[in-house]
N, C-alpha and C. Protein backbone atom coordinates (compact mmCIF):
# COMPACT_ATOMS: atom_id res chain seq x y z
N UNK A 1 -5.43 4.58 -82.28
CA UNK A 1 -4.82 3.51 -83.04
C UNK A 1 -5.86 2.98 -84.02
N UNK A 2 -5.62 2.42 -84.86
CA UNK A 2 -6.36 1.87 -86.31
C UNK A 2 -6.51 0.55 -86.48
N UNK A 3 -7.15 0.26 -86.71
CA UNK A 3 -7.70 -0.92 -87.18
C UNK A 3 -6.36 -1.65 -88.28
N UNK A 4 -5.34 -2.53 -87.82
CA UNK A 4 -3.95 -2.77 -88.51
C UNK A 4 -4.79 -3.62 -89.73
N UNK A 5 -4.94 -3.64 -90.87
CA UNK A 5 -4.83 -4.78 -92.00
C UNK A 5 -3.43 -4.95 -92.46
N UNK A 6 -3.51 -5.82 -93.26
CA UNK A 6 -2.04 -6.21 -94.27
C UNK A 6 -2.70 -6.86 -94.85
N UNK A 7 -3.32 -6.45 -96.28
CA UNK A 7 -3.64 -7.15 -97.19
C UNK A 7 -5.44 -7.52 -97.40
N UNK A 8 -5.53 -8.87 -97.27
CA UNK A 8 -7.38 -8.86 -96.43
C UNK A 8 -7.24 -9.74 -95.19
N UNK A 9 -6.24 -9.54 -94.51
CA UNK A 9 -6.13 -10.16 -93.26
C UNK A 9 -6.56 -9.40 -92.31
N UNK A 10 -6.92 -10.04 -91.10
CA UNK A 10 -7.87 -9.27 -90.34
C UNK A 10 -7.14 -9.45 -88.92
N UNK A 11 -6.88 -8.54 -88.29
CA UNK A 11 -5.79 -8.68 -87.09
C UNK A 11 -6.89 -8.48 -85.71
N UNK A 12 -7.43 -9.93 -85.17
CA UNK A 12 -7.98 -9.93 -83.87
C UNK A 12 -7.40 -9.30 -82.59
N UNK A 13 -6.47 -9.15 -82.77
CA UNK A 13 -5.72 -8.28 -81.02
C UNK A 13 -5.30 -7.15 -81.62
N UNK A 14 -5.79 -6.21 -82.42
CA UNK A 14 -6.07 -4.95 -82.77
C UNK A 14 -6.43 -3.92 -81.09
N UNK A 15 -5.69 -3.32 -80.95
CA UNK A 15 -6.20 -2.44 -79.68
C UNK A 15 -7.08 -0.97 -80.30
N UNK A 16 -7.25 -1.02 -81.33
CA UNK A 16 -8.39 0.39 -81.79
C UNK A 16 -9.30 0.45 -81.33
N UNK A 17 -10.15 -0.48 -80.69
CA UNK A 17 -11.57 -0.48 -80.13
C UNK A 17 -11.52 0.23 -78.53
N UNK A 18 -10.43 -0.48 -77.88
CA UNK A 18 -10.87 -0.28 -76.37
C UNK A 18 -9.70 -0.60 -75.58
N UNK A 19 -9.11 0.46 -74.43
CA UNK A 19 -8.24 -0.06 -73.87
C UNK A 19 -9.04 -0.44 -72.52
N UNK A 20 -8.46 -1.59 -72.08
CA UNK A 20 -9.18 -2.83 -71.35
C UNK A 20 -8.85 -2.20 -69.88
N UNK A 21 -7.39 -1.56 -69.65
CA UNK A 21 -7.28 -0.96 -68.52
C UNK A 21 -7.01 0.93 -68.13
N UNK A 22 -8.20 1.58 -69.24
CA UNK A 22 -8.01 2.81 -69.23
C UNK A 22 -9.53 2.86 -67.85
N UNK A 23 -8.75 3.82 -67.20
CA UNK A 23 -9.83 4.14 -65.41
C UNK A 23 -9.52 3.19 -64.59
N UNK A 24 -8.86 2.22 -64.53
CA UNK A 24 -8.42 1.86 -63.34
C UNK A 24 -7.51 2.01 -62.82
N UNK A 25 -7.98 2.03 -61.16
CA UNK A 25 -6.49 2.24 -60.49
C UNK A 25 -5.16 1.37 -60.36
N UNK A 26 -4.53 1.04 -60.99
CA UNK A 26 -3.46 -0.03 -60.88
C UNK A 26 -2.38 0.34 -60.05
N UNK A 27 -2.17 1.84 -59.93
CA UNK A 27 -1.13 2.29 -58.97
C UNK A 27 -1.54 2.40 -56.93
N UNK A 28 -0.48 1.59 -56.17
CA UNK A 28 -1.22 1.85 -55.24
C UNK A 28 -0.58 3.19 -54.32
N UNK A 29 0.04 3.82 -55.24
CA UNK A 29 0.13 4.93 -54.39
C UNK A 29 2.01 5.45 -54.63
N UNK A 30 2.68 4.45 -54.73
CA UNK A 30 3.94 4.52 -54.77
C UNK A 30 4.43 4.78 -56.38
N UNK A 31 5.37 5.36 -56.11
CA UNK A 31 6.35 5.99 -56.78
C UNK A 31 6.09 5.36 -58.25
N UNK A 32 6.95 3.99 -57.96
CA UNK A 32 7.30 3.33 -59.03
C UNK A 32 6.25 2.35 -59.87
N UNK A 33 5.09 2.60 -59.12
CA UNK A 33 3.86 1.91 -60.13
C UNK A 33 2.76 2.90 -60.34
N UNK A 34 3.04 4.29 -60.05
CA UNK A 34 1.93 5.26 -60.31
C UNK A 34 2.91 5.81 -61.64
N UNK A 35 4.30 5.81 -61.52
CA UNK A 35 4.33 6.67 -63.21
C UNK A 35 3.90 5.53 -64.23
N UNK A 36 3.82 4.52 -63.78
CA UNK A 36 3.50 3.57 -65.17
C UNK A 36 2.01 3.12 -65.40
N UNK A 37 1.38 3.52 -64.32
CA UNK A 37 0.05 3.18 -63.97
C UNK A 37 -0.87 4.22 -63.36
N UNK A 38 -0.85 5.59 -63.92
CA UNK A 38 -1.57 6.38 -63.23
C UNK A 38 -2.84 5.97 -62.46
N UNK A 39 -3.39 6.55 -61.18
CA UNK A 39 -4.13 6.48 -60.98
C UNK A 39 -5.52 7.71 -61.13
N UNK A 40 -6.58 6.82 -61.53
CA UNK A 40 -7.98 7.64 -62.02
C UNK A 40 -8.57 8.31 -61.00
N UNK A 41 -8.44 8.17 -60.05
CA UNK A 41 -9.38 8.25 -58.26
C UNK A 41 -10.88 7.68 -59.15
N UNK A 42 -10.74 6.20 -59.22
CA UNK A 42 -11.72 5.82 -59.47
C UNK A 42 -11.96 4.97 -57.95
N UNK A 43 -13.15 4.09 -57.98
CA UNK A 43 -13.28 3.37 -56.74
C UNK A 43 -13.49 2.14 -56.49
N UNK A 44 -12.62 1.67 -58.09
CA UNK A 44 -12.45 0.18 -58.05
C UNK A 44 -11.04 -0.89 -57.27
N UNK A 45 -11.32 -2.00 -56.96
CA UNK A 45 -10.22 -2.33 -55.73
C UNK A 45 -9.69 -3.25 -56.71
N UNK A 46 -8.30 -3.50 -56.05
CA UNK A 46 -7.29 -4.37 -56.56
C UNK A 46 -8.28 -6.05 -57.39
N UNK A 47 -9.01 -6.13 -55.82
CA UNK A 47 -9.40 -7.73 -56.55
C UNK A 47 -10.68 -7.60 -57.55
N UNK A 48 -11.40 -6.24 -57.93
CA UNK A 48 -12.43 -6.13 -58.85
C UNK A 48 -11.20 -5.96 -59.98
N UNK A 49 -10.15 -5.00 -60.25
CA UNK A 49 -9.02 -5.40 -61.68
C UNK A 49 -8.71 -6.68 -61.64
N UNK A 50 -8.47 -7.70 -60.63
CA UNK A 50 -8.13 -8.90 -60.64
C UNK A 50 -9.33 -9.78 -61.65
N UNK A 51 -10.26 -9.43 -61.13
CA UNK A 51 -11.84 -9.83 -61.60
C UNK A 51 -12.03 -9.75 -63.27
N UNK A 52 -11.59 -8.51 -63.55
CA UNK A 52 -11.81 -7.63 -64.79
C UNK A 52 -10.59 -8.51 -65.64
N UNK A 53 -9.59 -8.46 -65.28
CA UNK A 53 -8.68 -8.49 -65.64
C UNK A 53 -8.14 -10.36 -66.23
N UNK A 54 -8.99 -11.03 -65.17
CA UNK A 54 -9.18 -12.63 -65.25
C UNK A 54 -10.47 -13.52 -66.45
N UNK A 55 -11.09 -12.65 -66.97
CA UNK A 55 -11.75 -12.97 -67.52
C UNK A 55 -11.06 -13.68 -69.02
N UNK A 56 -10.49 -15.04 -69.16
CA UNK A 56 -10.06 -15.70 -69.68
C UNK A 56 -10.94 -16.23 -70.88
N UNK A 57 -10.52 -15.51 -72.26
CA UNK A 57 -10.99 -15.99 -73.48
C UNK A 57 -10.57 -16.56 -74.44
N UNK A 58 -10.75 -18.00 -74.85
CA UNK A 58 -10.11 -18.61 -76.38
C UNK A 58 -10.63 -18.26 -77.71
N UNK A 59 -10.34 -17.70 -78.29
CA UNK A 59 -11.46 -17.58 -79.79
C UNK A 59 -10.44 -18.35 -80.79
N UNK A 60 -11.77 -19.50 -81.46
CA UNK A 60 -10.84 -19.92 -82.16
C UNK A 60 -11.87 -19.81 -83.73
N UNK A 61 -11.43 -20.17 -85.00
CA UNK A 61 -12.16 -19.77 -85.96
C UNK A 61 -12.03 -21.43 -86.65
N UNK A 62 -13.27 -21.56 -87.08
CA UNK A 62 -13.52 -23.21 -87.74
C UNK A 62 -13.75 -22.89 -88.89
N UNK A 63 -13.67 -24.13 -89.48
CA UNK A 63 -14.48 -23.20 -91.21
C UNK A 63 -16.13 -22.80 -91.27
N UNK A 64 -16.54 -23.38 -90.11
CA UNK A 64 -17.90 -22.76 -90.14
C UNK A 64 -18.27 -21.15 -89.24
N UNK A 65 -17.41 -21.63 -88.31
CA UNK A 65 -17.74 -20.37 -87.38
C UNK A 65 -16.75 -19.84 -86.10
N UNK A 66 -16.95 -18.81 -85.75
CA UNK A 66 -15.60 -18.12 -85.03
C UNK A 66 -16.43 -18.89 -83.78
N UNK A 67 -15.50 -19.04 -82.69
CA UNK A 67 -16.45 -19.89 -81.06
C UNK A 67 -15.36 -18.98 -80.45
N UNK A 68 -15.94 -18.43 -79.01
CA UNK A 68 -15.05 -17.90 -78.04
C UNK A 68 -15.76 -18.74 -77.12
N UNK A 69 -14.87 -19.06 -76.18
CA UNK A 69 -15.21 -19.77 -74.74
C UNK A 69 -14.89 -19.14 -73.73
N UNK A 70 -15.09 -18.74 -72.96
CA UNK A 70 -14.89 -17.89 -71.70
C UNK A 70 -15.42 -18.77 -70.45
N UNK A 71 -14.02 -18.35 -69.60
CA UNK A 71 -14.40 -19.06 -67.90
C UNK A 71 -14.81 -18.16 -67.25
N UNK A 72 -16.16 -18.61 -66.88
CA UNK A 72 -16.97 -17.63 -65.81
C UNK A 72 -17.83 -18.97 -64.88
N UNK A 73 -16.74 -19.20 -64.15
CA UNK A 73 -17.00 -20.72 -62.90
C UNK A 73 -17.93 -19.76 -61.48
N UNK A 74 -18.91 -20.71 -61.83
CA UNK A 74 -19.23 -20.45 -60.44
C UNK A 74 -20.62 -19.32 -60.90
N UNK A 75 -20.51 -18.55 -61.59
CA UNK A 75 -21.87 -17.63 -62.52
C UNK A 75 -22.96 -18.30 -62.85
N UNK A 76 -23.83 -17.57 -63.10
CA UNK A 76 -25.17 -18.28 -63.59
C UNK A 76 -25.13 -17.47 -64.52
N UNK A 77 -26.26 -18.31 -65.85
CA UNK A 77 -26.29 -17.34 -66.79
C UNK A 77 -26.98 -15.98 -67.25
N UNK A 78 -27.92 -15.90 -66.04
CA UNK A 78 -28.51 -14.49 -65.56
C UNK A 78 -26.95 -13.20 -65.46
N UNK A 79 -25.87 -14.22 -65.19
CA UNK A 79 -24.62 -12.99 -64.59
C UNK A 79 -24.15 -12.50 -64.78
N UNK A 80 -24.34 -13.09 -66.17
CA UNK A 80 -23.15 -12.91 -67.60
C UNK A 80 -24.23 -12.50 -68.74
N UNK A 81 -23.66 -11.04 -69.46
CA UNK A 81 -24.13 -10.40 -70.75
C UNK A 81 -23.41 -10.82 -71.88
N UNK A 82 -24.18 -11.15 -73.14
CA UNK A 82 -23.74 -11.21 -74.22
C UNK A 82 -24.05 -10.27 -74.92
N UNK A 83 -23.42 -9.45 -75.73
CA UNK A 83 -24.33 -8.25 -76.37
C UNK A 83 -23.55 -7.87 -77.81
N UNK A 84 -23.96 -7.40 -78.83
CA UNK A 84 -23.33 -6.72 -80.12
C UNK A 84 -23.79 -5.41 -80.26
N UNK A 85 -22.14 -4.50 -80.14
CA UNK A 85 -22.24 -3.52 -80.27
C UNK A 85 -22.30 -2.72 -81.50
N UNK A 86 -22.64 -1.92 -82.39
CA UNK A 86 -22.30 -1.51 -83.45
C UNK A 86 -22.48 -2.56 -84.46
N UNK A 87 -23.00 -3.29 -84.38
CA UNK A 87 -22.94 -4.24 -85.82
C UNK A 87 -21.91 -5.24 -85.57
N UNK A 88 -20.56 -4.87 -85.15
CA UNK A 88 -19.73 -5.90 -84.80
C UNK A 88 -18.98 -6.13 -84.36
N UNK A 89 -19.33 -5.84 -82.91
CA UNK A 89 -18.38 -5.98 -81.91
C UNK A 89 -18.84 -6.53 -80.71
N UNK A 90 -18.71 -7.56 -80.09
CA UNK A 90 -18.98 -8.73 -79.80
C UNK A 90 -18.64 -8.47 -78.12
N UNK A 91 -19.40 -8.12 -77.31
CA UNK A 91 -19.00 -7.78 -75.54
C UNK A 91 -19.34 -9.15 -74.83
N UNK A 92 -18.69 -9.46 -74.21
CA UNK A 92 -19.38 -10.30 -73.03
C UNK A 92 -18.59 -10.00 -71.39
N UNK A 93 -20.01 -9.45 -70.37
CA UNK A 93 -19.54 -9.06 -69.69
C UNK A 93 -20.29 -9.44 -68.32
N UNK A 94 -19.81 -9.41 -66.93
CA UNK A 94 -21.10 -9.99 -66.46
C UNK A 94 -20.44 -9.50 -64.56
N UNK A 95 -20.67 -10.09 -63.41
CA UNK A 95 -20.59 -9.49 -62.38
C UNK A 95 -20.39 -10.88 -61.74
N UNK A 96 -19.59 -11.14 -60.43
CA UNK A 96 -19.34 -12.06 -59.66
C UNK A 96 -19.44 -11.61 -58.18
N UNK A 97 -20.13 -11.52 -57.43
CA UNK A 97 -20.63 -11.08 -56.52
C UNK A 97 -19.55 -11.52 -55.42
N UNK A 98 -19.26 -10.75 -54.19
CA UNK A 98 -18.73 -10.62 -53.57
C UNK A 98 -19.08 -11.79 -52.37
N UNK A 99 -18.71 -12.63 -51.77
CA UNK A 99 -19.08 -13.33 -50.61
C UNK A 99 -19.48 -12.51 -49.45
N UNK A 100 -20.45 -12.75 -48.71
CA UNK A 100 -21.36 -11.81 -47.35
C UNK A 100 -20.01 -12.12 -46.44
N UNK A 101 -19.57 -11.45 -45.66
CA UNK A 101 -18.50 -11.45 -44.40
C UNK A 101 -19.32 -11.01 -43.38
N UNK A 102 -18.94 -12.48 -42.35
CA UNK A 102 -19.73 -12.75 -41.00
C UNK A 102 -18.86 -11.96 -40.37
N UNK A 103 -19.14 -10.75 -38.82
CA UNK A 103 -18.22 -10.76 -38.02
C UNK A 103 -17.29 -11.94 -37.42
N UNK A 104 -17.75 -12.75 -37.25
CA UNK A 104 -17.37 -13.68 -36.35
C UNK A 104 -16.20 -14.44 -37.39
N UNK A 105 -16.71 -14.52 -38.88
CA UNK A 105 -15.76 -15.35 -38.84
C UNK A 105 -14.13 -14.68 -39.21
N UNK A 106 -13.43 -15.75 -39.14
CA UNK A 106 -11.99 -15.22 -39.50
C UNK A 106 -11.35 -16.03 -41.05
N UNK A 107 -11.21 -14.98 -41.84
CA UNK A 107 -10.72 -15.39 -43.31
C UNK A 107 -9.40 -15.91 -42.97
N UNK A 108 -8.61 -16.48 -43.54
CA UNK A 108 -7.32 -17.24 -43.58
C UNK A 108 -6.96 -16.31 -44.80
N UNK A 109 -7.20 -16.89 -45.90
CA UNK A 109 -7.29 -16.71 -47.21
C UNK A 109 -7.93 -16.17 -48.47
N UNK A 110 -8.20 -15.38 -49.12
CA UNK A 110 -9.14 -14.89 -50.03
C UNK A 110 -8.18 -14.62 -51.23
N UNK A 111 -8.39 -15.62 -52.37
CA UNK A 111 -8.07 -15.90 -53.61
C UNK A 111 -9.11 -16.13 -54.68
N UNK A 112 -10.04 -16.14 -54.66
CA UNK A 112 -11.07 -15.97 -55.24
C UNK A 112 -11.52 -14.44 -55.88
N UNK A 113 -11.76 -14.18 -57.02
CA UNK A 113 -11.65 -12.57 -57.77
C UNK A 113 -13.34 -12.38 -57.63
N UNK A 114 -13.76 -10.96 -57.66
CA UNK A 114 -15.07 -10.91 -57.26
C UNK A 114 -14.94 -9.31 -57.86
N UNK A 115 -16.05 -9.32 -58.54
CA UNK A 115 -16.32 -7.78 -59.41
C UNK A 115 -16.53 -8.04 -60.68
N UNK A 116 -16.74 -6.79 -61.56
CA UNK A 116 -17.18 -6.87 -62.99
C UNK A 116 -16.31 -7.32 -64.16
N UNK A 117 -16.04 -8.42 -64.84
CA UNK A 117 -15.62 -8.31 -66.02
C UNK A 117 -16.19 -7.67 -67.63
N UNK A 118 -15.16 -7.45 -68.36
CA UNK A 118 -15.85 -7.24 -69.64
C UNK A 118 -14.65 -7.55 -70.58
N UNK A 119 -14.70 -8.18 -71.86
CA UNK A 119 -14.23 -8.22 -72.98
C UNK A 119 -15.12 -7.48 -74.22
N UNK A 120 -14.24 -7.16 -75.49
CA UNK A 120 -14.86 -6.40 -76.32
C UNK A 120 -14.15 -7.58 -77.79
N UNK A 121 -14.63 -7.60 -78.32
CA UNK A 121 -13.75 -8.38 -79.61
C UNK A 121 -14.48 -7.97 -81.08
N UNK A 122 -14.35 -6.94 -81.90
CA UNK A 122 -13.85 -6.70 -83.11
C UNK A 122 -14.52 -8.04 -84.34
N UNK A 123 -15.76 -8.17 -84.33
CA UNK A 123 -15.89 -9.30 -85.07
C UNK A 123 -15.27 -8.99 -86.86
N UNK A 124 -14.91 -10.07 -87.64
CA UNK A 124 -14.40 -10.05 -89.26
C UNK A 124 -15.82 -9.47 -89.44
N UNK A 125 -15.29 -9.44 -90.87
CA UNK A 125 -16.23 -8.75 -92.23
C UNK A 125 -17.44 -9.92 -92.34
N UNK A 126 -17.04 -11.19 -92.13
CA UNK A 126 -17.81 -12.33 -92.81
C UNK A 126 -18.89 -12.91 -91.33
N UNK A 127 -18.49 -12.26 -90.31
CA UNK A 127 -19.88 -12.81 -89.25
C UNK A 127 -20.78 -12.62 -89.66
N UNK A 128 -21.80 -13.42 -89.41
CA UNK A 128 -23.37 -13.33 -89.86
C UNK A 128 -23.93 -12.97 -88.16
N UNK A 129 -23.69 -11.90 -87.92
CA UNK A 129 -23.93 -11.58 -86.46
C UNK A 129 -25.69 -11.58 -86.25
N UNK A 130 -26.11 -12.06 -87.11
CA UNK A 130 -27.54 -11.82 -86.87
C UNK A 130 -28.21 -13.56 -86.57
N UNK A 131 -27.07 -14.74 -86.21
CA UNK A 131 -27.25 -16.24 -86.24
C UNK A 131 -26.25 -15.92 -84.89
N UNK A 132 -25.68 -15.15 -83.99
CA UNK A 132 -25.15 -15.47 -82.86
C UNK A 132 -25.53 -16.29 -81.77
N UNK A 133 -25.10 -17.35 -81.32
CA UNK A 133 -25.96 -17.93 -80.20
C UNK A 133 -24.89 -18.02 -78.79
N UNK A 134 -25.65 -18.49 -77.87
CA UNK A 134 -24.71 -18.56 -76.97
C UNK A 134 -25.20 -19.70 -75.99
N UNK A 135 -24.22 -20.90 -75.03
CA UNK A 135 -25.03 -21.43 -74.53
C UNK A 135 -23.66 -21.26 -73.14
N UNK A 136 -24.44 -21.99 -72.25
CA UNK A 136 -22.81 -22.18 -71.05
C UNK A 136 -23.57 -23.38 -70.26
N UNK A 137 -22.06 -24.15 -69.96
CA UNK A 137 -22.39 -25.43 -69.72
C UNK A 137 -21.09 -25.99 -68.60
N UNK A 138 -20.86 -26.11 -67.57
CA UNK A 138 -19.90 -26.48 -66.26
C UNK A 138 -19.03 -25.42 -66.24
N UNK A 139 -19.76 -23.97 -66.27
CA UNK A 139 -18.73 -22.78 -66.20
C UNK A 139 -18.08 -21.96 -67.40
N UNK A 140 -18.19 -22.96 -68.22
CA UNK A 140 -17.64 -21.86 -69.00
C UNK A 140 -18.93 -21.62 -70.51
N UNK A 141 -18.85 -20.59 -70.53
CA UNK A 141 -19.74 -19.90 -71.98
C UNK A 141 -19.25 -19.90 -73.48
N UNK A 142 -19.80 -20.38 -73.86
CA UNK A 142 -19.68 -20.88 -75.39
C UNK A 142 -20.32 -19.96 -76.62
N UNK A 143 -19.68 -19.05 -77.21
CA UNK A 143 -20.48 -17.70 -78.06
C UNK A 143 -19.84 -18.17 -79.55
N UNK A 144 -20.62 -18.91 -80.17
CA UNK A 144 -21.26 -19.07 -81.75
C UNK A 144 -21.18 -18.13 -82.23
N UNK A 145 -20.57 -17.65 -83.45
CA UNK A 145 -20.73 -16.62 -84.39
C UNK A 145 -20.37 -17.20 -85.78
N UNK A 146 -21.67 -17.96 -86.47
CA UNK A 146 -21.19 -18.41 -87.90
C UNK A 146 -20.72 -17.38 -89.43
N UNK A 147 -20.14 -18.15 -89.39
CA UNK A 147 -19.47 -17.42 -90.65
C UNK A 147 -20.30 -17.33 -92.13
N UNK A 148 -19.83 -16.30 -93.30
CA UNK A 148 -20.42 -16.71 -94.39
C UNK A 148 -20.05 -17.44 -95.10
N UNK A 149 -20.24 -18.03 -95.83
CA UNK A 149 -19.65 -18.91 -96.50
C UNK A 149 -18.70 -18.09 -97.95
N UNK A 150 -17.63 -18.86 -98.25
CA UNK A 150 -16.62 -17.87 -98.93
C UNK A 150 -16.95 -18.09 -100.32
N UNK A 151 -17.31 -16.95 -100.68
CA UNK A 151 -18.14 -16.98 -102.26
C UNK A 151 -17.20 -17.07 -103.16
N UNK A 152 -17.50 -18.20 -104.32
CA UNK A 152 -16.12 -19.16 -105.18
C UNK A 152 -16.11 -17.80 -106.35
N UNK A 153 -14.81 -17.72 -106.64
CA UNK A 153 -15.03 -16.42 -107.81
C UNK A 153 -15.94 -17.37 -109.20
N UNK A 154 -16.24 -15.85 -109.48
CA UNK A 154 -16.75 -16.35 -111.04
C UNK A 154 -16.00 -16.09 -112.20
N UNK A 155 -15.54 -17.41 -112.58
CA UNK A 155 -14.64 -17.48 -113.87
C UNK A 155 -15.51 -17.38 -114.87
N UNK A 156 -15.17 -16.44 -115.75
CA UNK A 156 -15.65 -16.50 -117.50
C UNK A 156 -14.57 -16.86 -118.36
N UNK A 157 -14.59 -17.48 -118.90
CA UNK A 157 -13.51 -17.99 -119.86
C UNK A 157 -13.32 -16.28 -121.51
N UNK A 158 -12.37 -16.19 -121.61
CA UNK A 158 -12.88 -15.14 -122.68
C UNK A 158 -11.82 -15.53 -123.87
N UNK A 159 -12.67 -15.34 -124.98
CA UNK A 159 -11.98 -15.96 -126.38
C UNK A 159 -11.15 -14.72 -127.03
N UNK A 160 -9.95 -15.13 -127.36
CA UNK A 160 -8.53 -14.37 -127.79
C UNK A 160 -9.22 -14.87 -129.07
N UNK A 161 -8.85 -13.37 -129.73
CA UNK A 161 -9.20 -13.38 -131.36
C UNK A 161 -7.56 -12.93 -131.92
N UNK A 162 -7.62 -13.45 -132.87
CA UNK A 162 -6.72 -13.08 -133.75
C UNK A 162 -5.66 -14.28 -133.98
């Protein structure tokens, strides 16, 4: 798939870069969710796609600069990668570690997602990806990417003879 434009618009949920759930197993075996969900015989579990799959991002664009915020509660910022791929493509990805299980004790409940996430996002033409910052502050991560500033055309006035 291609990179969609219309015009000089720039289409952020473009799927050309990366499909988010190509190798995982989503099928658990049955009929009716393995033709729609093949499985990879990979050896990732339901609650690591849960994991992968939960990694919740806003990107919003200001006139100064694109901000994505991402919830990663409970992480430190050792946990979580920020990285630019190719010039401009913008990953943040990181690991949530699994809780130690005592023999003794007895779980009730386990709702909590635990395994690797990753997002990929396609930065515009106008990031200045080389001013990226990033900070995280009560869980969630805050990724800065200022913009250029939009260069005013240059009018020449030109004199009609005749």
């Amino acid at each position: 798939m291609s990179l969609i434009r219309r015009g000089s618009a720039f289409d952020p949920f473009s799927l050309d870069l990366w499909d988010p759930f190509q190798g995982f197993p989503f099928g658990s075996g049955s009929s009716s969710s393995s033709s729609l969900f093949p499985s990879f015989g990979g050896t990732t579990t339901s609650s690591e796609t849960a994991a992968f799959a939960g990694a919740r991002v806003d990107w919003k664009e200001t006139p100064e600069a694109h901000v994505f915020k991402t919830d990663v509660p409970g992480l430190k910022k050792e946990e979580v990668k920020v990285e630019l791929e190719d010039g401009n493509v913008l990953q943040i990805s990181g690991e949530r570690s699994k809780e130690q299980e005592e023999k003794r004790d007895t779980w009730h409940r386990v709702e909590r997602s635990s395994g690797k996430f990753l997002r990929r996002f396609r930065l515009p033409e106008n990031a200045r990806t080389e001013q990226i910052s990033a900070s995280m502050e009560n869980g969630v991560l805050t990724v800065t990417v200022p913009k250029e500033e939009a260069k005013k055309a240059d009018v020449k006035s030109i004199q009609i003879s005749g």
